[in-house]
Protein backbone atom coordinates (compact mmCIF):
# COMPACT_ATOMS: atom_id res chain seq x y z
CA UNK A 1 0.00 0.00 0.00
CA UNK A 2 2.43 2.55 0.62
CA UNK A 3 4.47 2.00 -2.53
CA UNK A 4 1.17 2.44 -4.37
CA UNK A 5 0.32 5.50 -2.63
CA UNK A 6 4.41 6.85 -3.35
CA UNK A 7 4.41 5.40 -6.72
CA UNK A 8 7.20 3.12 -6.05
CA UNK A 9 5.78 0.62 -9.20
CA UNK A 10 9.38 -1.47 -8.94
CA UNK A 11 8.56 -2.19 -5.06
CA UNK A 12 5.59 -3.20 -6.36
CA UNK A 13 6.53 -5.51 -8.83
CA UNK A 14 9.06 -6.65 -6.33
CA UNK A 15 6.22 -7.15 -3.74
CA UNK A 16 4.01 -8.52 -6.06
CA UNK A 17 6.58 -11.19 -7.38
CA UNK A 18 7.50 -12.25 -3.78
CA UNK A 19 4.18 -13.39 -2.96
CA UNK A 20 2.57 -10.08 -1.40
CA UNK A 21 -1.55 -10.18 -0.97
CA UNK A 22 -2.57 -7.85 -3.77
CA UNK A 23 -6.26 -7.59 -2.19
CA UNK A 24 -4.54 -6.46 1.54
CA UNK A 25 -6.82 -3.74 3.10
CA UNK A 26 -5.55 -1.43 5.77
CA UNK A 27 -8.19 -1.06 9.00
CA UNK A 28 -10.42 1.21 6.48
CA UNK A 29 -10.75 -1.39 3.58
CA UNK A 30 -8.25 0.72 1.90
CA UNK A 31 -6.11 -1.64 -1.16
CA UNK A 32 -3.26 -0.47 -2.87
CA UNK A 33 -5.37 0.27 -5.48
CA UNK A 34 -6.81 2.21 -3.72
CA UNK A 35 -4.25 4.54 -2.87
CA UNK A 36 -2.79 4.42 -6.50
CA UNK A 37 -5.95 5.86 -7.63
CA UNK A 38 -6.29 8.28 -4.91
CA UNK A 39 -2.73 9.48 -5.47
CA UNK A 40 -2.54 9.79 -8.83
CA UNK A 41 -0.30 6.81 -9.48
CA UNK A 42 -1.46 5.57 -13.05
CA UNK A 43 1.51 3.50 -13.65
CA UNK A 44 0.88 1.77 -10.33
CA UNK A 45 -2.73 1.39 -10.82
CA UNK A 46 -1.46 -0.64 -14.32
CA UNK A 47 1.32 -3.14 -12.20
CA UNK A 48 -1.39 -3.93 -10.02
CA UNK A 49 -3.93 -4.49 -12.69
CA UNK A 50 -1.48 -6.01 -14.79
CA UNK A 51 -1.02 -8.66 -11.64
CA UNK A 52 -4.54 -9.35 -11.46
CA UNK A 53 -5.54 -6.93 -8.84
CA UNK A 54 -9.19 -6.95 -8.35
CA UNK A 55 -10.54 -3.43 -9.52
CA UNK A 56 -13.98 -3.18 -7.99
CA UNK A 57 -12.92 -4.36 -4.91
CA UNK A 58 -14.67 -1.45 -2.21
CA UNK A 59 -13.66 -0.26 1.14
CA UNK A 60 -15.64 -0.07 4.43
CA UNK A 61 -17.71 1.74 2.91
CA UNK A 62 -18.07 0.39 -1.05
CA UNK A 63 -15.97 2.80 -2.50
CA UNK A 64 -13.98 1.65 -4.99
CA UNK A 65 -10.54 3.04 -6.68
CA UNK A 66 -12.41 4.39 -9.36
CA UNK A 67 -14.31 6.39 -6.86
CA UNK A 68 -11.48 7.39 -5.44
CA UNK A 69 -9.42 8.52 -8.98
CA UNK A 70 -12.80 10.53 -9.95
CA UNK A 71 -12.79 12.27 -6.20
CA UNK A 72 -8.99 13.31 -6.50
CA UNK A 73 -9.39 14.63 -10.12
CA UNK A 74 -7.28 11.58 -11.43
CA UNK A 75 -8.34 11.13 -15.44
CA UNK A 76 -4.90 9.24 -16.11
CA UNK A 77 -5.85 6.67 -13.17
CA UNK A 78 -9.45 6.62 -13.99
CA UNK A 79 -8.83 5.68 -17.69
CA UNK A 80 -6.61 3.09 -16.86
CA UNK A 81 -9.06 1.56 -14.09
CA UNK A 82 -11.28 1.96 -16.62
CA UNK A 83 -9.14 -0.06 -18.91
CA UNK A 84 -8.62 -2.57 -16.41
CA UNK A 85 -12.26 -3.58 -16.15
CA UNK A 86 -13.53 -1.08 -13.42
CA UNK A 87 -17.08 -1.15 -13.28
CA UNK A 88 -18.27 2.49 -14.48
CA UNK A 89 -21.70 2.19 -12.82
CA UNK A 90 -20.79 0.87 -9.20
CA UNK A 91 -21.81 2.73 -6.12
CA UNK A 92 -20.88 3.17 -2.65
CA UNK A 93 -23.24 2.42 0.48
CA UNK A 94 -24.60 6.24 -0.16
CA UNK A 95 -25.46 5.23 -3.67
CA UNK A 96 -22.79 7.53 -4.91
CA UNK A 97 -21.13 6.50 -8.20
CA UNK A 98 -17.68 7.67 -9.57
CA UNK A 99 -19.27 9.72 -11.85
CA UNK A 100 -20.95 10.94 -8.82
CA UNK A 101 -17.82 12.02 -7.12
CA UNK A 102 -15.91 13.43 -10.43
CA UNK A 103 -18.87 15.68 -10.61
CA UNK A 104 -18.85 17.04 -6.91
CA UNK A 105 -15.46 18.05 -7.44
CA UNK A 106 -15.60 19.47 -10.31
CA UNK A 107 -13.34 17.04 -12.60
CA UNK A 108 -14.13 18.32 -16.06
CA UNK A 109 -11.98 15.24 -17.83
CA UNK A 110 -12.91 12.51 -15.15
CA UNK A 111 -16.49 13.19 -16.21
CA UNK A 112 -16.12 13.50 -19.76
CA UNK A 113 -14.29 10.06 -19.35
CA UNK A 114 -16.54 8.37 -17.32
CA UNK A 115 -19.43 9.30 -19.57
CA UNK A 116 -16.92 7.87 -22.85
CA UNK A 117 -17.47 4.68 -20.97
CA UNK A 118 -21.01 4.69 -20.33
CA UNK A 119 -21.57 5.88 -17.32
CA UNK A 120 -25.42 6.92 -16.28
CA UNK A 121 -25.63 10.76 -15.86
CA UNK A 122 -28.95 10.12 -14.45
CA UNK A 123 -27.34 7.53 -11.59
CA UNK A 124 -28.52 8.56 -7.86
CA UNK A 125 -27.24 8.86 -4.79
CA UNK A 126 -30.21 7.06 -1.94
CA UNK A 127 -31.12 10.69 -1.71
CA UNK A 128 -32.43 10.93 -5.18
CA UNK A 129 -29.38 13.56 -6.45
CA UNK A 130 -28.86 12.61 -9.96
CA UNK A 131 -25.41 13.09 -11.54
CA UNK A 132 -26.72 15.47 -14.12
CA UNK A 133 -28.12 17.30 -11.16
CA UNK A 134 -24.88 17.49 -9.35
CA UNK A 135 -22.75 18.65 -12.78
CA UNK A 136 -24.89 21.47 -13.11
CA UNK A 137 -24.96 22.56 -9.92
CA UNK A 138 -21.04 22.71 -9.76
CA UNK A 139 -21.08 24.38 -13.18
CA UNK A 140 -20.27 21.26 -15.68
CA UNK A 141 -23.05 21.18 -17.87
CA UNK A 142 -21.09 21.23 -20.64
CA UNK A 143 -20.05 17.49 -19.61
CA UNK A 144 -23.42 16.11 -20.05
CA UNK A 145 -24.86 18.68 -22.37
CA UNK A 146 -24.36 15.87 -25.86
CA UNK A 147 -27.04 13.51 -23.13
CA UNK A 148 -29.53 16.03 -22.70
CA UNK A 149 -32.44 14.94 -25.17
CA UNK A 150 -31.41 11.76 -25.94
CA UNK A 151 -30.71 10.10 -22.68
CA UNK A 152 -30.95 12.28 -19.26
CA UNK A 153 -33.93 12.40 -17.82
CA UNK A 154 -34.45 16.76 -16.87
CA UNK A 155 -37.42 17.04 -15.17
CA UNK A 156 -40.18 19.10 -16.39
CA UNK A 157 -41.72 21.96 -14.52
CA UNK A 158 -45.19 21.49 -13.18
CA UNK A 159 -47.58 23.65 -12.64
CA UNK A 160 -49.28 24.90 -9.64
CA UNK A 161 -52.43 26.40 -11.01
């Protein structure tokens, strides 16, 4: 875990050859995926994938290295999590997806990415939040504008009288 997190991809290698538990979780569920992702490590993220590292393996809490990659703002990691078989549409215990997360923060390219590979803008969190809803509220329309009309669901106004 902590040569993942410094992006010491050799240690890993060296780890991973000498027998080390590629699925290891520190005392929050955390793998070394895990803190590849979250650190921007791509080329760790890749040795451990490469090794057979399981990428939709989720903390304490289901969240997932892809989660984690979209939170930070990590594109490079995300694509190659991505590449590795990461499942675009999982969700944590809140019901938040990575596309979830790269839209809360604001992560112009780990959207755009996510929705390349099919993620649902209209996936909610448990407290019905929509991912289209939380892109424009953070100012990313843009990312999910070529959706609108064909696939997100924008809810219509109602009237009152």
């Amino acid at each position: 875990m902590k040569a993942a997190r410094e992006g010491d991809v050799d240690a890993i290698k060296l780890l991973i050859a000498g027998g080390a538990d590629k699925e290891a979780m520190d005392n929050d569920g955390w793998t070394a995926l895990m803190w590849a992702a979250d650190s921007g490590r791509a080329e760790c993220i890749w040795a451990l994938v490469g090794a057979g590292a399981k990428v939709n393996e989720g903390d304490n809490y289901a969240k997932n290295a892809l989660m984690y990659a979209a939170e930070a703002g990590n594109a490079e990691c995300l694509r190659a999590l991505v590449s590795g078989g990461a499942n675009v549409s999982a969700c944590d215990s809140d019901g938040q997806t990575a596309s979830w997360y790269a839209a809360c923060g604001s992560h112009f390219d780990c959207l755009k990415a996510l929705i390349a590979a099919h993620a649902d803008v209209n996936a909610s969190r448990n407290d019905g939040i929509t991912v289209l809803m939380e892109a424009s509220l953070v100012g990313q329309v843009d990312c999910v504008k070529p959706r609108i009309g064909s696939k997100a669901k924008i809810p219509s106004k109602t009237s009152n009288s």
